[in-house]
N, C-alpha and C. Protein backbone atom coordinates (compact mmCIF):
# COMPACT_ATOMS: atom_id res chain seq x y z
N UNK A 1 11.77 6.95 12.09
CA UNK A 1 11.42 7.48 10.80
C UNK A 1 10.54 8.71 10.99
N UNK A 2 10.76 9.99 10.80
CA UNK A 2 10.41 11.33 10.72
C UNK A 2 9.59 11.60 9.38
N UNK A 3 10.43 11.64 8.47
CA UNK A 3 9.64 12.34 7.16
C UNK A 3 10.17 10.93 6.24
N UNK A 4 8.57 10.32 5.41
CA UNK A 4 8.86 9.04 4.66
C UNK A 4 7.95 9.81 3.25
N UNK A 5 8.18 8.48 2.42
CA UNK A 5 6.60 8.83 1.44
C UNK A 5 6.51 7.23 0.56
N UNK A 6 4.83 7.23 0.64
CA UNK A 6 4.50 5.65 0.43
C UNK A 6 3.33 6.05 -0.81
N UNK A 7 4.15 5.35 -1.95
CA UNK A 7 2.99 5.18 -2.80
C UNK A 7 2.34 3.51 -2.89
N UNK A 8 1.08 3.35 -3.14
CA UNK A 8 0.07 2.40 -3.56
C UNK A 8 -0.20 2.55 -5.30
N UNK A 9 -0.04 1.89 -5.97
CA UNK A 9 -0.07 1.35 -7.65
C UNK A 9 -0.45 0.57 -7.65
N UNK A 10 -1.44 0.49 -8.94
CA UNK A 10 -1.83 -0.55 -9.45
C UNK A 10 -3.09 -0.06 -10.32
N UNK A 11 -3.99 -1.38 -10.26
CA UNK A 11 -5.13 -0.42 -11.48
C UNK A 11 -6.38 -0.08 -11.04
N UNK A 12 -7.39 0.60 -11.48
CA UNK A 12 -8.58 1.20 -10.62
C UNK A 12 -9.46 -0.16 -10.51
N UNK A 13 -10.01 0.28 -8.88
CA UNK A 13 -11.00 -0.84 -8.62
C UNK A 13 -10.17 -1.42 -7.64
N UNK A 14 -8.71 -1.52 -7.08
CA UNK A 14 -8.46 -2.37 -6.22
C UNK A 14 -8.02 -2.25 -5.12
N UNK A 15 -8.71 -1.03 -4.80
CA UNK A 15 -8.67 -0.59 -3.11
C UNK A 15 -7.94 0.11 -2.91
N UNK A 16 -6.47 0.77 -3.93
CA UNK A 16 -5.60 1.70 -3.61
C UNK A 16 -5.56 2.94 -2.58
N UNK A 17 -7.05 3.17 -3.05
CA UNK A 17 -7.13 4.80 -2.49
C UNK A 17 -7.65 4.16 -1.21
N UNK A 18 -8.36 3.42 -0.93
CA UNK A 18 -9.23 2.52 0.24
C UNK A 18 -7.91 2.39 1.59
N UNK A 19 -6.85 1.77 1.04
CA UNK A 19 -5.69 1.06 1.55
C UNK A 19 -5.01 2.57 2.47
N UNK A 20 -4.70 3.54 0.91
CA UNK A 20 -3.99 4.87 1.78
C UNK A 20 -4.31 5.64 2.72
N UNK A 21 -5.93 5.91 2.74
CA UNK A 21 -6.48 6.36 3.77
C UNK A 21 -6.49 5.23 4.91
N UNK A 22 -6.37 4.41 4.76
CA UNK A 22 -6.53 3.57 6.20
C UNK A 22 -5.29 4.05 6.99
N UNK A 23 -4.05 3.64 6.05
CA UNK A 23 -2.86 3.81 6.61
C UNK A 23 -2.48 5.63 6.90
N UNK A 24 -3.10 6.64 6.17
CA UNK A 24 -2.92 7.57 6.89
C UNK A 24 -3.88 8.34 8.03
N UNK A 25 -5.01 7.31 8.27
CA UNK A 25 -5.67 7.56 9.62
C UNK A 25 -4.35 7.19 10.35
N UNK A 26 -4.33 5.68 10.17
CA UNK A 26 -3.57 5.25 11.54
C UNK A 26 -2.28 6.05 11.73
N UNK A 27 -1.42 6.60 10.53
CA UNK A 27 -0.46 7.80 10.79
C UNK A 27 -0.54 8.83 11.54
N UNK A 28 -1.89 9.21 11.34
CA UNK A 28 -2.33 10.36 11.95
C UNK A 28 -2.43 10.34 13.63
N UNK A 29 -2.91 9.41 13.60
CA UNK A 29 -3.56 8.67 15.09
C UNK A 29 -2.01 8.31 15.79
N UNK A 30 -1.10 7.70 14.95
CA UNK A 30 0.26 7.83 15.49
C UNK A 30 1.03 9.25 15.58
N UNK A 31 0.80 10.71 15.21
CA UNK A 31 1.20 11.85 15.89
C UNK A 31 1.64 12.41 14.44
N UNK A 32 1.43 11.86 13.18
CA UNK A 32 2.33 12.51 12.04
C UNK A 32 1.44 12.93 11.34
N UNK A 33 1.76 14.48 10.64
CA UNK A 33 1.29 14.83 9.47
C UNK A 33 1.25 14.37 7.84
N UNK A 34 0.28 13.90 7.65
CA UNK A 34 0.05 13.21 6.44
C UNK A 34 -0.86 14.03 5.34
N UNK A 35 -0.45 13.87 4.13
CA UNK A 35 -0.63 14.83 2.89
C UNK A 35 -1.00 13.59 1.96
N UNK A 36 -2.16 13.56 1.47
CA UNK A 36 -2.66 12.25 0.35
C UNK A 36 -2.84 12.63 -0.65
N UNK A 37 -2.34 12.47 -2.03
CA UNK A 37 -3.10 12.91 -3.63
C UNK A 37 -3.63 11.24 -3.62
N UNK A 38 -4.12 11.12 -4.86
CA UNK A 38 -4.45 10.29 -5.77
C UNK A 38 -4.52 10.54 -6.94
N UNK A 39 -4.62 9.53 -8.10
CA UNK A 39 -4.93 9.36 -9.18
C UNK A 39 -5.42 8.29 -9.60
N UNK A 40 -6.96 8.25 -10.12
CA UNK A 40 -7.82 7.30 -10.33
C UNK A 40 -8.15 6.97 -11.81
N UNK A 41 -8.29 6.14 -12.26
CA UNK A 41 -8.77 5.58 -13.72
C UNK A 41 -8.93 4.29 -13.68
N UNK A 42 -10.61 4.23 -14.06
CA UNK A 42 -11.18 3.02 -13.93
C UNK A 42 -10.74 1.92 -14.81
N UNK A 43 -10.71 0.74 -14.49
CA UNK A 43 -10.07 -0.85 -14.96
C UNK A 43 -10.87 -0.62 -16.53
N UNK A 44 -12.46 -0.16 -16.40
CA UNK A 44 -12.97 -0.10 -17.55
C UNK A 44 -11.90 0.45 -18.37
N UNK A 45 -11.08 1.38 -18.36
CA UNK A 45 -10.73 1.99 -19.14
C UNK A 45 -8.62 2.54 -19.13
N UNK A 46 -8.93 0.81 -18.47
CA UNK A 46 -7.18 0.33 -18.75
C UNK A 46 -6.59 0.89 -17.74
N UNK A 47 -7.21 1.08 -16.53
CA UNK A 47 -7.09 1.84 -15.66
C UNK A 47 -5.73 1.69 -14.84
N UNK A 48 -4.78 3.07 -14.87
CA UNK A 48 -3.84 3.26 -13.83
C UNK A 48 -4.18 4.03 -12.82
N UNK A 49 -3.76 3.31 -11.19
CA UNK A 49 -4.23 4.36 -10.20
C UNK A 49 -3.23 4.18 -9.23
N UNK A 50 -3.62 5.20 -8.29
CA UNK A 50 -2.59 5.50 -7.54
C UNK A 50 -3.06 6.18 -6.04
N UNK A 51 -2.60 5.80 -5.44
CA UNK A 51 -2.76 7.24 -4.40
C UNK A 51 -0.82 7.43 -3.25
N UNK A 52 -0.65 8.52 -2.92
CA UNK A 52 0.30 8.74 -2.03
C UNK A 52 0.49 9.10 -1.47
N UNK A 53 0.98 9.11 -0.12
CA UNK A 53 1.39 9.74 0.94
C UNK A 53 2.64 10.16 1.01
N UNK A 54 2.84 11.35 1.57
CA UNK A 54 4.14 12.06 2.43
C UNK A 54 4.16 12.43 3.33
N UNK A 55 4.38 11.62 4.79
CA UNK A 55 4.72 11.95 5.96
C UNK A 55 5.45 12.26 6.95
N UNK A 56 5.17 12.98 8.02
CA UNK A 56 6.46 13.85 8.51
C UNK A 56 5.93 14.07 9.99
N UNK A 57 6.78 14.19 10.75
CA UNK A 57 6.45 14.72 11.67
C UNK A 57 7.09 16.58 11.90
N UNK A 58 5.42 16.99 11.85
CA UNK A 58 4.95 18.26 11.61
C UNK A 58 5.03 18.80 9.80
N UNK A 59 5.33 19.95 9.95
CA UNK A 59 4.65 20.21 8.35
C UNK A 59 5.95 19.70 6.77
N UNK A 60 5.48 19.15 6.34
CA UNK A 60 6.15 18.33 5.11
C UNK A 60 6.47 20.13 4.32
N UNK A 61 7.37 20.14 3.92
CA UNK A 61 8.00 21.00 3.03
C UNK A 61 7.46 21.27 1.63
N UNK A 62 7.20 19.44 1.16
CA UNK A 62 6.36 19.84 0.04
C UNK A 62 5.24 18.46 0.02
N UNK A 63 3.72 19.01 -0.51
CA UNK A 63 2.86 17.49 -0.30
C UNK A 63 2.81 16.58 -1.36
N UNK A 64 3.30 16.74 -2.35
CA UNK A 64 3.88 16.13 -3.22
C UNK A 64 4.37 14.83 -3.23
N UNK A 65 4.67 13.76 -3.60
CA UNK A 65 6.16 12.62 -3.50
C UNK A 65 7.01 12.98 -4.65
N UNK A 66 8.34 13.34 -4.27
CA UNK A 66 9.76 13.77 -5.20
C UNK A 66 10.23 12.35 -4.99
N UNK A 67 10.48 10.76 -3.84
CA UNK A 67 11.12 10.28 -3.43
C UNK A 67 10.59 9.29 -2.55
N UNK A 68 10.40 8.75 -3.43
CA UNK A 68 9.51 7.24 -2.85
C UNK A 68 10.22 6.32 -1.35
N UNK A 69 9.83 6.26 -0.47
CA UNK A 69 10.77 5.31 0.62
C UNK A 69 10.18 4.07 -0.19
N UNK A 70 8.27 3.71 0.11
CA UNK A 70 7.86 2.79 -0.14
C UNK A 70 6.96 2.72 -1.49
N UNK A 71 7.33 1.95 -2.42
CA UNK A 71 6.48 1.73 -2.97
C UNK A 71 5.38 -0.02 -3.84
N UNK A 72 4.15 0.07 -3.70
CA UNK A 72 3.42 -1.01 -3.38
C UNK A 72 2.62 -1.26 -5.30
N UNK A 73 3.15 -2.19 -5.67
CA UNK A 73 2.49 -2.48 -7.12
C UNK A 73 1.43 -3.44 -7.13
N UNK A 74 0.43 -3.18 -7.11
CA UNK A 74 -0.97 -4.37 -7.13
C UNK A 74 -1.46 -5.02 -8.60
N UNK A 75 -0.72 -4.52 -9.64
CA UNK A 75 -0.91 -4.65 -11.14
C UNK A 75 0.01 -4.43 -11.89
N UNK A 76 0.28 -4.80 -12.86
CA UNK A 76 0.90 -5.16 -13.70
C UNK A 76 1.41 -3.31 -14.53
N UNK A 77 -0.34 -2.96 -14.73
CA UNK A 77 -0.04 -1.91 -15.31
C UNK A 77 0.49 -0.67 -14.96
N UNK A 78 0.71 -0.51 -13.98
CA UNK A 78 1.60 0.23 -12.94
C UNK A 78 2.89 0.24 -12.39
N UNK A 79 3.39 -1.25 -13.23
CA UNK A 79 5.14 -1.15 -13.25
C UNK A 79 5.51 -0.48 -13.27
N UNK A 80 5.64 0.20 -14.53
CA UNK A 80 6.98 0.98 -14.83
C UNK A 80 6.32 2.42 -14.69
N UNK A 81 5.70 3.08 -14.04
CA UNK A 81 5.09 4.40 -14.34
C UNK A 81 5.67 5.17 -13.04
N UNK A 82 6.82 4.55 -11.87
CA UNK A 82 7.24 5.11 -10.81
C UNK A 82 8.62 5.85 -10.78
N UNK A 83 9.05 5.28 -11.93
CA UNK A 83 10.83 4.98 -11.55
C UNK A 83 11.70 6.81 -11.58
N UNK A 84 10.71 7.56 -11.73
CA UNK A 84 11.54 8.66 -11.56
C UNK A 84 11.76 9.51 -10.37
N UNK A 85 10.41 8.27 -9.27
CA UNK A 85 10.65 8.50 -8.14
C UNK A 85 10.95 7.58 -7.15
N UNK A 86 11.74 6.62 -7.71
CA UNK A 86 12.00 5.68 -6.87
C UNK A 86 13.63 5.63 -6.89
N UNK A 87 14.42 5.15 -5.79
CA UNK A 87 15.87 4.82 -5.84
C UNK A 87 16.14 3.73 -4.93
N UNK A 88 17.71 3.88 -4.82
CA UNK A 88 18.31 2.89 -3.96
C UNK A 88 17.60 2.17 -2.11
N UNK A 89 16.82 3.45 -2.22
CA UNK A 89 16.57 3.17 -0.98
C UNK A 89 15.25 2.89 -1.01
N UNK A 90 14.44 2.79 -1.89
CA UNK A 90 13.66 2.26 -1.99
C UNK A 90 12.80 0.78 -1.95
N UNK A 91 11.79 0.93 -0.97
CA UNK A 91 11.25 -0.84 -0.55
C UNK A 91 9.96 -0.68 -1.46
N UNK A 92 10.23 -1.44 -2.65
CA UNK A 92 8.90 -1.87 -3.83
C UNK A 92 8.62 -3.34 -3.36
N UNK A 93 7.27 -3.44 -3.46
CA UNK A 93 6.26 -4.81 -2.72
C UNK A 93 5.71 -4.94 -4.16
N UNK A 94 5.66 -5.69 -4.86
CA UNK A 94 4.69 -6.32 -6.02
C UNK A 94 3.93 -7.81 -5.76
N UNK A 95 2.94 -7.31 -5.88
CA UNK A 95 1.69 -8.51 -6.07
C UNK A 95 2.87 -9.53 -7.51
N UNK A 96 3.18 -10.97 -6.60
CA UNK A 96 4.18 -12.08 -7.74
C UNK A 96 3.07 -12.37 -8.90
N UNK A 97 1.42 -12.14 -8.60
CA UNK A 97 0.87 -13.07 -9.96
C UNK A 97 0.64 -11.43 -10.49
N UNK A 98 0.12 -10.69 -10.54
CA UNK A 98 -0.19 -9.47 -11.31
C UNK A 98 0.82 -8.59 -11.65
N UNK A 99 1.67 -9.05 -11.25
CA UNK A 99 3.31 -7.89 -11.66
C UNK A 99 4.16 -8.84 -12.17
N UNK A 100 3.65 -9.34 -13.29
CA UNK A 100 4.89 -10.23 -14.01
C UNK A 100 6.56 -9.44 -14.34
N UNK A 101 6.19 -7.92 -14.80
CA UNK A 101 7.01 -7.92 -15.49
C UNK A 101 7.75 -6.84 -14.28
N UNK A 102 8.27 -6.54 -13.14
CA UNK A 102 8.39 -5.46 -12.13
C UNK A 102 9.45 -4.85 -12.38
N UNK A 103 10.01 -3.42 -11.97
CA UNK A 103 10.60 -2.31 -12.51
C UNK A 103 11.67 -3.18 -12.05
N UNK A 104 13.16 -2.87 -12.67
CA UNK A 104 14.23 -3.34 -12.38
C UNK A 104 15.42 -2.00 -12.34
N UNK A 105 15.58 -2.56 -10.96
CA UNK A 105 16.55 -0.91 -10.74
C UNK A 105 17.68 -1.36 -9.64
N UNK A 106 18.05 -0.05 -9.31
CA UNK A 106 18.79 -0.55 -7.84
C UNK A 106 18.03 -0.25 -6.40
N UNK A 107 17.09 -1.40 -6.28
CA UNK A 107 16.24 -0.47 -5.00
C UNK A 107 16.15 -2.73 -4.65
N UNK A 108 15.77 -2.39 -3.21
CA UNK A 108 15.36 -3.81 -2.79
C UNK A 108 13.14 -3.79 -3.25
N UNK A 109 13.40 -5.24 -4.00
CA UNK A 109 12.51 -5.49 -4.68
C UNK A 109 11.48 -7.04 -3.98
N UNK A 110 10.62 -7.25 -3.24
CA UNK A 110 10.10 -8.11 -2.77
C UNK A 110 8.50 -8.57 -3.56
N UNK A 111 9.09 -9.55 -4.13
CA UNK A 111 6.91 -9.72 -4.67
C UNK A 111 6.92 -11.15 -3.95
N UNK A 112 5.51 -10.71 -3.58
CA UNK A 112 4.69 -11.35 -2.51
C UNK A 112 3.15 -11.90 -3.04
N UNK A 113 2.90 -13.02 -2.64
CA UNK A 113 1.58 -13.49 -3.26
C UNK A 113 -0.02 -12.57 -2.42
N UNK A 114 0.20 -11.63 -2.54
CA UNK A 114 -0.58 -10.91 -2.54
C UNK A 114 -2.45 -11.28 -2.40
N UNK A 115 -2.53 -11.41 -4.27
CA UNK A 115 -4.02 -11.78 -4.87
C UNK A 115 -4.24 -13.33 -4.53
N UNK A 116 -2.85 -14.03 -4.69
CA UNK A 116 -3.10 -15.50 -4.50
C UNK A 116 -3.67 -16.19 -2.71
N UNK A 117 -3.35 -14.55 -1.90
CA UNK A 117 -3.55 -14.86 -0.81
C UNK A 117 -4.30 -14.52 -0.05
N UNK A 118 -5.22 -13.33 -0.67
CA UNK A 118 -6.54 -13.12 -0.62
C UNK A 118 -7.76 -14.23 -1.15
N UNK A 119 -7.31 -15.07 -2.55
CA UNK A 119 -8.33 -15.80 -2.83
C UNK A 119 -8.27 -16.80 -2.22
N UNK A 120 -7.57 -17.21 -1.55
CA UNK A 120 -7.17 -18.25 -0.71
C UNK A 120 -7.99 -17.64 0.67
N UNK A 121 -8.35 -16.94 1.01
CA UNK A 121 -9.20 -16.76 2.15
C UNK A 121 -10.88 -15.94 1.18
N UNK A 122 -10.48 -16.38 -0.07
CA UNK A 122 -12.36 -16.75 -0.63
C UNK A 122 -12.42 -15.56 -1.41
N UNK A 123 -11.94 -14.38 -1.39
CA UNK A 123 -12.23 -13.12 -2.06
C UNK A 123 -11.04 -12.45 -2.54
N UNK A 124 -10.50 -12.55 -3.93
CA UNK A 124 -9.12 -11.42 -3.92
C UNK A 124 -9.35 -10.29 -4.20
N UNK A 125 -10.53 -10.22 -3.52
CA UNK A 125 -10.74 -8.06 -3.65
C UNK A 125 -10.06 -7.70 -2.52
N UNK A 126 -9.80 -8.75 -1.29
CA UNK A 126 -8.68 -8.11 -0.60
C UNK A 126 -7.52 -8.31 -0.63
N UNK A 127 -7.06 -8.00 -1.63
CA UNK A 127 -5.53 -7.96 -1.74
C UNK A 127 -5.17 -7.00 -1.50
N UNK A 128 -5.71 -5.75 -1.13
CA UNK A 128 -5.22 -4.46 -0.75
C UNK A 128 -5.08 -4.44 0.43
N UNK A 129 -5.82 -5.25 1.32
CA UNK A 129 -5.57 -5.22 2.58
C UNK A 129 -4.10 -6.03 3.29
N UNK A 130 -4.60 -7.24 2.18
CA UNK A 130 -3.43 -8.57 2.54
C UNK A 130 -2.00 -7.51 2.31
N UNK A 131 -1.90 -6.69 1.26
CA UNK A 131 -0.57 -5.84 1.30
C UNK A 131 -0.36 -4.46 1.88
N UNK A 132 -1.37 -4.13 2.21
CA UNK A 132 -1.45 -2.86 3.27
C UNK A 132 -0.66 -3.66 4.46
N UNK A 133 -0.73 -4.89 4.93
CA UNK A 133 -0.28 -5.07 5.83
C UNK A 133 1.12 -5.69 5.84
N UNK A 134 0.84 -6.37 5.24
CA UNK A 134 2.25 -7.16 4.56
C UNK A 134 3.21 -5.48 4.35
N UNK A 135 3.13 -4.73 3.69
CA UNK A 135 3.54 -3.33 3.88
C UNK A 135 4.41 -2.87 5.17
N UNK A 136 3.14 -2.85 5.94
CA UNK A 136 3.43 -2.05 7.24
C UNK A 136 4.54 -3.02 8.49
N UNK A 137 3.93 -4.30 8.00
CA UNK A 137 4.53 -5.40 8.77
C UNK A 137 6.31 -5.36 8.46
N UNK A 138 6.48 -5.29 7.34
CA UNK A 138 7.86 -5.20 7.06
C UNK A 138 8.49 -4.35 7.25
N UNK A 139 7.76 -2.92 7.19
CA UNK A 139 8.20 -1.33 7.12
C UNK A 139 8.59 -0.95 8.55
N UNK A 140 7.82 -1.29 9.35
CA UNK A 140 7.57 -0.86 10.59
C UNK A 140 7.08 0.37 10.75
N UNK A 141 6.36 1.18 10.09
CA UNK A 141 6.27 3.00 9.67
C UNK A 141 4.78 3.32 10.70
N UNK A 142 4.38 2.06 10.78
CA UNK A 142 3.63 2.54 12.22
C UNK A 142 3.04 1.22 13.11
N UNK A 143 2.87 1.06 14.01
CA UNK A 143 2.36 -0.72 14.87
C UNK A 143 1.34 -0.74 14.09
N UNK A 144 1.09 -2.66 13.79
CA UNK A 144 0.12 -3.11 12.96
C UNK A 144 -1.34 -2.79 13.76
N UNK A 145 -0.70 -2.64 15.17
CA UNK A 145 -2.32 -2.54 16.00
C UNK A 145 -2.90 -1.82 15.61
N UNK A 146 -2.79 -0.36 15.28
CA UNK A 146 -3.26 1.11 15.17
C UNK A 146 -3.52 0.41 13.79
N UNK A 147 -3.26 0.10 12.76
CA UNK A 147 -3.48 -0.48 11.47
C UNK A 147 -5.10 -1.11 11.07
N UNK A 148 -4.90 -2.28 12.29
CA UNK A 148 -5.74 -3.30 12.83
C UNK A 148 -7.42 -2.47 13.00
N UNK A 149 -6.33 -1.13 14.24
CA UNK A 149 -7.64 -0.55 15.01
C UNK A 149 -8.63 0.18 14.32
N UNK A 150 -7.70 0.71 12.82
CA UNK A 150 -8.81 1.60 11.62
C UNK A 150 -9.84 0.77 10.59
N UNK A 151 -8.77 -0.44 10.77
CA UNK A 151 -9.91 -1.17 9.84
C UNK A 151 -11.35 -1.80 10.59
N UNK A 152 -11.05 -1.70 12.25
CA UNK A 152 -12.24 -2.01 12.82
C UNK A 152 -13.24 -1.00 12.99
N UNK A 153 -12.69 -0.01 12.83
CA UNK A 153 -13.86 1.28 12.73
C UNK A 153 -14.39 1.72 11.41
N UNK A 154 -13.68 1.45 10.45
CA UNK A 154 -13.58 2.42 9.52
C UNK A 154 -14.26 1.31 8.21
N UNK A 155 -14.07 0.08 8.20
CA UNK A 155 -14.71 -0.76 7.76
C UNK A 155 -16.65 -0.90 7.85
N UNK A 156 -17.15 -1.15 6.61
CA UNK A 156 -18.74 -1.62 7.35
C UNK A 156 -18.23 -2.51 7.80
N UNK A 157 -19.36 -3.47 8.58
CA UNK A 157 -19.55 -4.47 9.24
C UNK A 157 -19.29 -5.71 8.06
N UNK A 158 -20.31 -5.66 7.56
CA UNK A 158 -20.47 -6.92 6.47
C UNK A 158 -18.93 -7.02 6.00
N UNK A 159 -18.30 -6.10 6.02
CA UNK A 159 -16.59 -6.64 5.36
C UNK A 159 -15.50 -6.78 6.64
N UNK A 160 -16.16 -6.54 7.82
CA UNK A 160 -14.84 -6.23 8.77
C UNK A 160 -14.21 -7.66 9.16
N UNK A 161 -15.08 -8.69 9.23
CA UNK A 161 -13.91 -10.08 9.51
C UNK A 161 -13.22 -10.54 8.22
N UNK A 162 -13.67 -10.25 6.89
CA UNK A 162 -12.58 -10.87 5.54
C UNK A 162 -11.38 -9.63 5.99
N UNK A 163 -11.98 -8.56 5.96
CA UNK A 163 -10.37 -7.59 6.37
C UNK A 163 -9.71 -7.55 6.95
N UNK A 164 -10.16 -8.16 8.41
CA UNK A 164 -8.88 -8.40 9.52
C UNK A 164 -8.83 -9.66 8.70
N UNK A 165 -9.33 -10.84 8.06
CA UNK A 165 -8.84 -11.84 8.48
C UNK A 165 -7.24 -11.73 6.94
N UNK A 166 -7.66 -11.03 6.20
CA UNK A 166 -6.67 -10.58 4.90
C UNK A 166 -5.45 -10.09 5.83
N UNK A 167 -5.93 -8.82 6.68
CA UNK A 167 -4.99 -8.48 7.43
C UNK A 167 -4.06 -9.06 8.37
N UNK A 168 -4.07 -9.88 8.66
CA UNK A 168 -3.77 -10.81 9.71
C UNK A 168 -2.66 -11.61 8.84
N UNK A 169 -3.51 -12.14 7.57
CA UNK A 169 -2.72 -13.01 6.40
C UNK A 169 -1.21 -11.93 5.85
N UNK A 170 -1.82 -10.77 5.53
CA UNK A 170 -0.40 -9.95 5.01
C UNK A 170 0.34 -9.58 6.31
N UNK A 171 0.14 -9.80 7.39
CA UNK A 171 1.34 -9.18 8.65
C UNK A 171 2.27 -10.86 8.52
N UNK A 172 1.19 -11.74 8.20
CA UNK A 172 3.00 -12.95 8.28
C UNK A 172 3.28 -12.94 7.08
N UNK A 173 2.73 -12.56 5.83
CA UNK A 173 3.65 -12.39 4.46
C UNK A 173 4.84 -11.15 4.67
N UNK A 174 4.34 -10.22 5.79
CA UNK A 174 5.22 -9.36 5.61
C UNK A 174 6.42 -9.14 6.66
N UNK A 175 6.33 -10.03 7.49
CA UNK A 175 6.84 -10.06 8.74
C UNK A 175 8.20 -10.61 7.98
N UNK A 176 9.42 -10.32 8.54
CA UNK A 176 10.81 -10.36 8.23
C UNK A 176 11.46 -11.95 8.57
């Protein structure tokens, strides 16, 4: 895989933008040029957010996403707000309890217990992690190690064992 693009959805507050930068360190650190927007709006205020990547090896044409490979729904309210960039070839991951209602198209569609499987290891504020990995685990778009290796640096301390241990939880939700 040369040139991909991975969006993160869902609503503000749940690590979106947290999640993309992890995964485009470790891109980076794997040899590819990576281009990140976001879009933030807080939960206070019905919040849709986002952040995305387009990666390539060497310079992306445009930094933009026209063409979703991956895309990751953590909320409900972020269903349907993709579909003009998503298609057939598209791999959408939805959180099964917060995405009741998920876009219906022709693309392969997987929801995964996500939040249910973060609170199950005590905290579902990491559900961004549990599907950052669950993500990557299925995708293959870069080794979970390099994944692994950003959240050990790049994490404080006080959060770095719930994150590997979330992380650890989404590589067998996402494993094939």
């Amino acid at each position: 895989m040369d040139n991909f693009e991975v969006r993160f959805s869902g609503s503000g507050g749940q690590g979106l933008i947290l999640s993309a930068k992890f995964l485009a360190a470790a891109l980076v650190a794997e040899g590819f040029d990576v281009a990140q927007s976001q879009s933030y709006e807080p939960v206070s205020r019905g919040g849709q957010s986002r952040a995305d990547l387009v990666v390539s090896r060497g310079q992306a044409a445009f930094p933009l996403s026209t063409g979703l490979d991956y895309l990751l729904i953590l909320h409900g309210v972020a269903a349907q707000s993709s579909g003009a960039v998503i298609g057939a070839k598209t791999l959408v991951m939805v959180d099964s309890e917060l995405v009741p209602d998920p876009p219906k198209s022709d693309f392969t569609l997987l929801a995964l217990p996500f939040t249910e499987t973060a609170r199950q290891l005590g905290n579902k504020r990491v559900a961004n992690m549990v599907a950052l990995s669950a993500l990557v685990a299925r995708s293959g778009m870069c080794p979970l190690d390099r994944i692994e290796e950003v959240i050990r640096t790049k994490t404080p301390p006080k959060f770095a064992s719930l994150n590997l241990e979330a992380f650890a939880a989404g590589r067998e939700l996402g494993t094939p």
